[in-house]
C-alpha atoms as a PDB file:
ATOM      1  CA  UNK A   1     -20.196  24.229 -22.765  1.00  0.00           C
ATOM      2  CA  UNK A   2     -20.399  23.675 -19.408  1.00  0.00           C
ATOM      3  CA  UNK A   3     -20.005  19.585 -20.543  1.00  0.00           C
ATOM      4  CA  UNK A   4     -17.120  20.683 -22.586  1.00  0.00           C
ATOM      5  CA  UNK A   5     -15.080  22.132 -19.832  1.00  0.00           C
ATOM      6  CA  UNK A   6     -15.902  19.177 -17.457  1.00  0.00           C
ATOM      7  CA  UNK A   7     -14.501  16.832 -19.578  1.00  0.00           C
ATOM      8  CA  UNK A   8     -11.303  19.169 -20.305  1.00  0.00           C
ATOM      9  CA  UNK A   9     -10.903  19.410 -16.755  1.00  0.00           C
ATOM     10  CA  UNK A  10     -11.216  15.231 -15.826  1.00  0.00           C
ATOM     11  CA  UNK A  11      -9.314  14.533 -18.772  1.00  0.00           C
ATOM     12  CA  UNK A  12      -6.310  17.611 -17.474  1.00  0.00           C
ATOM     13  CA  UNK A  13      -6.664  15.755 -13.617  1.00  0.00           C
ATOM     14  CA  UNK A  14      -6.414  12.257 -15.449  1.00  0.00           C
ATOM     15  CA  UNK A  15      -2.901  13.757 -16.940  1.00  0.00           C
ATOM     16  CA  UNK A  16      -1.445  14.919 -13.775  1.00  0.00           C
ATOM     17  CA  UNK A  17      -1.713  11.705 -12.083  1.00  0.00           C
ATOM     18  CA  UNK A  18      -0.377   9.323 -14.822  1.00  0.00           C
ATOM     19  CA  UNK A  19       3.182  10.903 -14.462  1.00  0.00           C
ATOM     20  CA  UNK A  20       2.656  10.289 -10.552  1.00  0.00           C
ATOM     21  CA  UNK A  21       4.128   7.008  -8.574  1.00  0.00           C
ATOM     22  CA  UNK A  22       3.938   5.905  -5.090  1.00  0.00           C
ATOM     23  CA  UNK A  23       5.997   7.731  -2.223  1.00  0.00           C
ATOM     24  CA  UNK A  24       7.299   4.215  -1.277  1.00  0.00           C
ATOM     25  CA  UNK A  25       9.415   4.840   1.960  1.00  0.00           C
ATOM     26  CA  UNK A  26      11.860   2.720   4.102  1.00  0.00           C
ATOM     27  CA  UNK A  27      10.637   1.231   7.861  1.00  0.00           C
ATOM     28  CA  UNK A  28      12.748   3.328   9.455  1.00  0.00           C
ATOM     29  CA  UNK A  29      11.208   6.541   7.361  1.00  0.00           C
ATOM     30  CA  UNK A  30       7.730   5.633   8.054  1.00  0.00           C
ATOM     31  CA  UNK A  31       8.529   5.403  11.691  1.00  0.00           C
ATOM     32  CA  UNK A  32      10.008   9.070  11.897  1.00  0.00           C
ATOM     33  CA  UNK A  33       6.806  10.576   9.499  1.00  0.00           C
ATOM     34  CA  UNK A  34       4.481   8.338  11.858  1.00  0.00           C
ATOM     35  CA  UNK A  35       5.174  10.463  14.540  1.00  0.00           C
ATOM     36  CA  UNK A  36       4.736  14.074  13.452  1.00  0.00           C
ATOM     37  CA  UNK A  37       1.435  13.039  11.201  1.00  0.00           C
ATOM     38  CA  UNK A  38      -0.116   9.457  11.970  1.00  0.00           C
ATOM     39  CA  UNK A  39      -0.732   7.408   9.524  1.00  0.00           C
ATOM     40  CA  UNK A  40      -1.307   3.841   8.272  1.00  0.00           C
ATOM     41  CA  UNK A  41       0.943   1.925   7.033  1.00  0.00           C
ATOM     42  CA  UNK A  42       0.965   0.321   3.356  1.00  0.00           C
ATOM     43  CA  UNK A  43       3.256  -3.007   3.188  1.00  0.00           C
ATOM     44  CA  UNK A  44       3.763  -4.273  -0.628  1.00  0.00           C
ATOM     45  CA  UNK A  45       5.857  -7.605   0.547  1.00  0.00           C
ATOM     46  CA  UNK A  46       7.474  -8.939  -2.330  1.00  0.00           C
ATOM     47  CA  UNK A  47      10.392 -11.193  -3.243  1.00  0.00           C
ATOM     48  CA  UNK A  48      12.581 -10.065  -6.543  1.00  0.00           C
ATOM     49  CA  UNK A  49      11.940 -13.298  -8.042  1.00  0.00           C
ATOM     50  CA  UNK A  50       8.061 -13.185  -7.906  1.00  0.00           C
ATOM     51  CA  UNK A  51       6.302 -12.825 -11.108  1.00  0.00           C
ATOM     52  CA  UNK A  52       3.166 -11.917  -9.525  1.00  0.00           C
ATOM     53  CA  UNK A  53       4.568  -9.176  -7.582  1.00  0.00           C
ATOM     54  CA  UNK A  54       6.048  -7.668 -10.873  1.00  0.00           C
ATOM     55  CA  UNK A  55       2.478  -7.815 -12.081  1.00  0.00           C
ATOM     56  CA  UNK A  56       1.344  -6.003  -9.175  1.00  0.00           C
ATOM     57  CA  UNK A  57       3.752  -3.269  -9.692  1.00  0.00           C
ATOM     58  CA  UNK A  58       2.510  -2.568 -13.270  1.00  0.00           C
ATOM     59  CA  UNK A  59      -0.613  -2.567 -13.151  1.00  0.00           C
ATOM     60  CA  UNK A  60      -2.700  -2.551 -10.018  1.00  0.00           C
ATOM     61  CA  UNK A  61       0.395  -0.171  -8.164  1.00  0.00           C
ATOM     62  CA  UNK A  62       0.854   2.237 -10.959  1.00  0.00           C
ATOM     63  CA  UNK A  63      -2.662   3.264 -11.632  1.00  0.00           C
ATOM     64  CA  UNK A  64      -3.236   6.771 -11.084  1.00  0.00           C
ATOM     65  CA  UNK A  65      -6.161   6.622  -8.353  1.00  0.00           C
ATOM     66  CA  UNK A  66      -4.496   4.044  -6.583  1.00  0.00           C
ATOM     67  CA  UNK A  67      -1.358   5.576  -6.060  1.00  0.00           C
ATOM     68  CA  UNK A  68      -2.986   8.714  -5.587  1.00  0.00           C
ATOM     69  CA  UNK A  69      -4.661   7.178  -2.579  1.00  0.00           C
ATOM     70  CA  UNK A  70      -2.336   5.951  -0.773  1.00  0.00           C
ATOM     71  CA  UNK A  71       0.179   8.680  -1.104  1.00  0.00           C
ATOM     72  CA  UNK A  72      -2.709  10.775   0.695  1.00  0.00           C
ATOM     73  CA  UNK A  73      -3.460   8.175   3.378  1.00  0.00           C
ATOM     74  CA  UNK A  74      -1.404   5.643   3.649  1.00  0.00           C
ATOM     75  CA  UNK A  75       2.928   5.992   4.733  1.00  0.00           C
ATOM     76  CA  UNK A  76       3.817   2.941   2.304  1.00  0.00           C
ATOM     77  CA  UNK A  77       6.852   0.478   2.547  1.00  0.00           C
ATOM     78  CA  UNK A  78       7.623  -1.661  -0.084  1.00  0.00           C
ATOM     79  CA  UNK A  79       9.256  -4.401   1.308  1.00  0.00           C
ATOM     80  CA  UNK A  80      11.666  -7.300   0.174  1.00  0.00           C
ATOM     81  CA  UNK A  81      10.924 -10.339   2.393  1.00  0.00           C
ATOM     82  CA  UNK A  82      14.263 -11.542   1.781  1.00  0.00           C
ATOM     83  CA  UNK A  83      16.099  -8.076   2.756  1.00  0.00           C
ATOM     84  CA  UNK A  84      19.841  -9.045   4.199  1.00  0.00           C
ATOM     85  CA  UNK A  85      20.030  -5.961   6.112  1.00  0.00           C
ATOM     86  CA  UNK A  86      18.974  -5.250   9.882  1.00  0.00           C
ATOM     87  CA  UNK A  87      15.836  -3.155  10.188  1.00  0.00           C
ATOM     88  CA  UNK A  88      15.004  -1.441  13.204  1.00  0.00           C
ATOM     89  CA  UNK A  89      11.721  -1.054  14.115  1.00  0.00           C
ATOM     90  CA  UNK A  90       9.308   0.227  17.246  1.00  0.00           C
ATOM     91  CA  UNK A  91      12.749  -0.595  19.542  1.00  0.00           C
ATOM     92  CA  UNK A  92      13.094  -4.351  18.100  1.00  0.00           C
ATOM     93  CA  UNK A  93      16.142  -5.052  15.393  1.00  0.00           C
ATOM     94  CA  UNK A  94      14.988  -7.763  12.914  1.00  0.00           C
ATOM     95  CA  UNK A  95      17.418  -9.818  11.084  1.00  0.00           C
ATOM     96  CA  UNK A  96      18.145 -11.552   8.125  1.00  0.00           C
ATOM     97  CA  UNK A  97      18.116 -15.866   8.548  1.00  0.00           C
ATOM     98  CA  UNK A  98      19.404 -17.960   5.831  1.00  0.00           C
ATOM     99  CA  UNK A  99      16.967 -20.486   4.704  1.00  0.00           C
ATOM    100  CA  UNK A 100      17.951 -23.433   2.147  1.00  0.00           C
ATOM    101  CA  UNK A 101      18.705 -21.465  -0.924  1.00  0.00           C
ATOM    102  CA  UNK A 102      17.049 -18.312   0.123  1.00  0.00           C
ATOM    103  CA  UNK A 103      16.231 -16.878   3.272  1.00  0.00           C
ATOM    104  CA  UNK A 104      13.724 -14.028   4.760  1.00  0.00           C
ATOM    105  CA  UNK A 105      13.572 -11.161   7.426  1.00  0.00           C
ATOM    106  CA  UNK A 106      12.331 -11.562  10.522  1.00  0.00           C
ATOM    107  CA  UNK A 107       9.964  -8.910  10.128  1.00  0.00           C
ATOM    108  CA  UNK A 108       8.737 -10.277   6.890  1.00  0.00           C
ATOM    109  CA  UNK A 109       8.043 -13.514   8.942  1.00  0.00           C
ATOM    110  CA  UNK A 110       6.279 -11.868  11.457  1.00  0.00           C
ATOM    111  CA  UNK A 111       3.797  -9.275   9.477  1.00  0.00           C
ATOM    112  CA  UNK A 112       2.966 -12.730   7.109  1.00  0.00           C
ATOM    113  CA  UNK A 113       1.856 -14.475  10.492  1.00  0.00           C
ATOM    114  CA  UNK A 114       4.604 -17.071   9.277  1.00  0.00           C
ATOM    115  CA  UNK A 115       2.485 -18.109   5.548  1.00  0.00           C
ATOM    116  CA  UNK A 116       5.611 -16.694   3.085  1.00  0.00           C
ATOM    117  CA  UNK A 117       3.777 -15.398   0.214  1.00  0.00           C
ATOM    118  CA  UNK A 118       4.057 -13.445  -1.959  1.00  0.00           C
ATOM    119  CA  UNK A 119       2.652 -10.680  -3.010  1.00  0.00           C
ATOM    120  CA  UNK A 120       1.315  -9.990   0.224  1.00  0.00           C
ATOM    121  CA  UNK A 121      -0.249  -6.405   1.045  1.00  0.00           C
ATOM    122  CA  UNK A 122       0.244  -5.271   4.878  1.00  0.00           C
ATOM    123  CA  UNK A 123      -2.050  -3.200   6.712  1.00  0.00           C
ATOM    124  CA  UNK A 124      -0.640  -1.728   9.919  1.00  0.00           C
ATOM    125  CA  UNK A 125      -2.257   0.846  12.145  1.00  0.00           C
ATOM    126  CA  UNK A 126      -0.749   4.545  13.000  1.00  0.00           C
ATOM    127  CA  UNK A 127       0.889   2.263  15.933  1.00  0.00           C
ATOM    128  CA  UNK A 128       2.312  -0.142  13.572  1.00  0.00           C
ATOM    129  CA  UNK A 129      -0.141  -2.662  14.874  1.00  0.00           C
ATOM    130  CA  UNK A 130      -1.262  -5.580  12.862  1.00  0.00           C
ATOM    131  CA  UNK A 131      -4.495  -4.476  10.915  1.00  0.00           C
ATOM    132  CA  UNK A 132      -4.174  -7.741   8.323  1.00  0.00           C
ATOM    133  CA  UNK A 133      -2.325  -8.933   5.657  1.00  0.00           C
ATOM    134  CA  UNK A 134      -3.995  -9.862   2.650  1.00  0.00           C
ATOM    135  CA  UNK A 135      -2.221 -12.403   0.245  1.00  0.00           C
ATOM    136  CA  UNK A 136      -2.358 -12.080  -3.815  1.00  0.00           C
ATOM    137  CA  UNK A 137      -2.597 -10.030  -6.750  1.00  0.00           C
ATOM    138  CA  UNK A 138      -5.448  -7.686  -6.720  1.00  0.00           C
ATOM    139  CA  UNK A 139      -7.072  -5.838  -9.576  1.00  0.00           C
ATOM    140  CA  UNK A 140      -7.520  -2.560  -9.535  1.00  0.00           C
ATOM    141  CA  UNK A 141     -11.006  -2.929  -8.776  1.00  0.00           C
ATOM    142  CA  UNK A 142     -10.128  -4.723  -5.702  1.00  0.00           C
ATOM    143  CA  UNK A 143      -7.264  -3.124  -4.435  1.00  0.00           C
ATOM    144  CA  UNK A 144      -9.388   0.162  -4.255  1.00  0.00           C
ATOM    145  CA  UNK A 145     -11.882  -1.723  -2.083  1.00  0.00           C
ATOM    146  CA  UNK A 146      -9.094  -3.165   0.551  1.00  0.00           C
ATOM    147  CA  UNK A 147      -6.974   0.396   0.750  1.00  0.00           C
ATOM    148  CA  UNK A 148     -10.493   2.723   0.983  1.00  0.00           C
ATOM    149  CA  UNK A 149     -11.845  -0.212   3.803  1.00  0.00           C
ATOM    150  CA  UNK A 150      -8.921  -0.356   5.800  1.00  0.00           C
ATOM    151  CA  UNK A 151      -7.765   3.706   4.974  1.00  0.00           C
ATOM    152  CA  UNK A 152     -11.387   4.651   5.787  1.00  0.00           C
ATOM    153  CA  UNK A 153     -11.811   3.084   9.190  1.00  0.00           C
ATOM    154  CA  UNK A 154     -14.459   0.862   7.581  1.00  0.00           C
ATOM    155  CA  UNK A 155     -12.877  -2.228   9.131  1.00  0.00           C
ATOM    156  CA  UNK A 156     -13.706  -1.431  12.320  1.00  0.00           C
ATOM    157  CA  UNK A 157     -17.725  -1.416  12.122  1.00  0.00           C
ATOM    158  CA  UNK A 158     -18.381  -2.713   8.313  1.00  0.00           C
ATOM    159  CA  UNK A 159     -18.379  -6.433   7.301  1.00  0.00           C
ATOM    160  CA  UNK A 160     -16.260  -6.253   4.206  1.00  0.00           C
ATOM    161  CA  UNK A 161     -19.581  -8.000   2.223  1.00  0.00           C
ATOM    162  CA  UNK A 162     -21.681  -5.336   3.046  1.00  0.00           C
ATOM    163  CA  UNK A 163     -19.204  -2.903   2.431  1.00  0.00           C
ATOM    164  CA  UNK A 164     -18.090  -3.815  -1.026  1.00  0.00           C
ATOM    165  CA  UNK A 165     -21.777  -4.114  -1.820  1.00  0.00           C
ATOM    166  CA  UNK A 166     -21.677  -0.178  -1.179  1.00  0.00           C
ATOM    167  CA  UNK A 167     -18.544   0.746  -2.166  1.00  0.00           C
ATOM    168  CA  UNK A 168     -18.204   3.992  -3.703  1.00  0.00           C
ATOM    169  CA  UNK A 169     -15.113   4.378  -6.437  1.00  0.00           C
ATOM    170  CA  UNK A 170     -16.016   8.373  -6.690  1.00  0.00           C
ATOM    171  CA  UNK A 171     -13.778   8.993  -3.575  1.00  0.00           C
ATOM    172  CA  UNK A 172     -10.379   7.497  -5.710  1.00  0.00           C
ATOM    173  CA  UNK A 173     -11.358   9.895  -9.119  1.00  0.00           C
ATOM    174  CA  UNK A 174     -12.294  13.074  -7.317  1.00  0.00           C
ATOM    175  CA  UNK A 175      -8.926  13.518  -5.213  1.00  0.00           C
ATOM    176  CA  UNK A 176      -5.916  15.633  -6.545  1.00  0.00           C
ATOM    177  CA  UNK A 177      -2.626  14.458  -6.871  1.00  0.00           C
ATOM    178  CA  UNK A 178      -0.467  15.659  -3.462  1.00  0.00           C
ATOM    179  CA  UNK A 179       3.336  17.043  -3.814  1.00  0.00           C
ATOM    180  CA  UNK A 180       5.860  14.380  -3.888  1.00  0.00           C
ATOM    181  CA  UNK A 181       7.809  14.302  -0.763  1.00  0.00           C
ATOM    182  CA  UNK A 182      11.509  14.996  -0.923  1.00  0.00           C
END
């Protein structure tokens, strides 16, 4: 019985998150939320042309533990490298620069270090500080790795060998899906 109602219960939790997507929010938003409850920051750079990045986005960014994560610790941007508009940002304005047929944001430039690719994920501190960008498709598998090392403080004392070697996936199917943000 006491099986029975386990398995009701994971399968119940398993149902409540498939409905659930990422609380993707602009720059400007994560700025204002960053400074009544610190958090990282989540960058999904993409381009609308990228095939990859459309990958990304259905599968590895719509699976229900991963979005689940980083909607509890993560503010997360998703972020057109070629975005025409001005973002402001920690005081500085970034702007748009035409480039042969297409062009990027300064910002984009700047969080890449300057190598354009895409997908690239961003990890910024509570401070919008450089933590690393990491360029490529992940799997599932991996992407819970990168967002538990770098959501978990684990970067800061753990070789990323060692800690994958250890990794425990029990902390992305245990947690319950958090309210949706209006």
């Amino acid at each position: 019985m006491r099986q029975l109602i386990f398995l009701f219960t994971l399968i119940l939790g398993s149902l409540n998150l498939s409905g659930q997507s990422i609380n993707w929010v602009t720059w400007e938003e994560a700025e204002e939320l960053s400074q009544t409850e610190p958090r990282k920051i989540f960058v999904d750079v993409y381009t609308e042309w990228c095939g990859y990045c459309k990958k990304l986005d259905n599968t590895t960014l719509s699976n229900p533990a991963v979005v689940n994560y980083i909607n509890n610790t993560y503010y997360a941007v998703k972020f057109d490298a070629e975005h025409k508009a001005d973002i402001n940002l920690n005081g500085k304005v970034y702007t748009y620069v035409p480039s042969g047929k297409r062009g990027y944001n300064e910002l984009a430039k700047e969080i890449l270090k300057g190598q354009m690719s895409y997908p690239t994920l961003v990890f910024l501190d509570e401070g919008f500080g450089m933590i690393q960008p990491i360029k490529g498709f992940q799997d599932v598998k991996t992407m819970k790795q990168i967002l538990s090392f770098y959501g978990g403080n684990y970067h800061k004392n753990t070789p990323w060998m060692k800690f994958t070697q250890n990794f425990n996936n029990s902390a992305f199917e245990i947690q319950q899906p958090i309210p949706v943000r209006n």
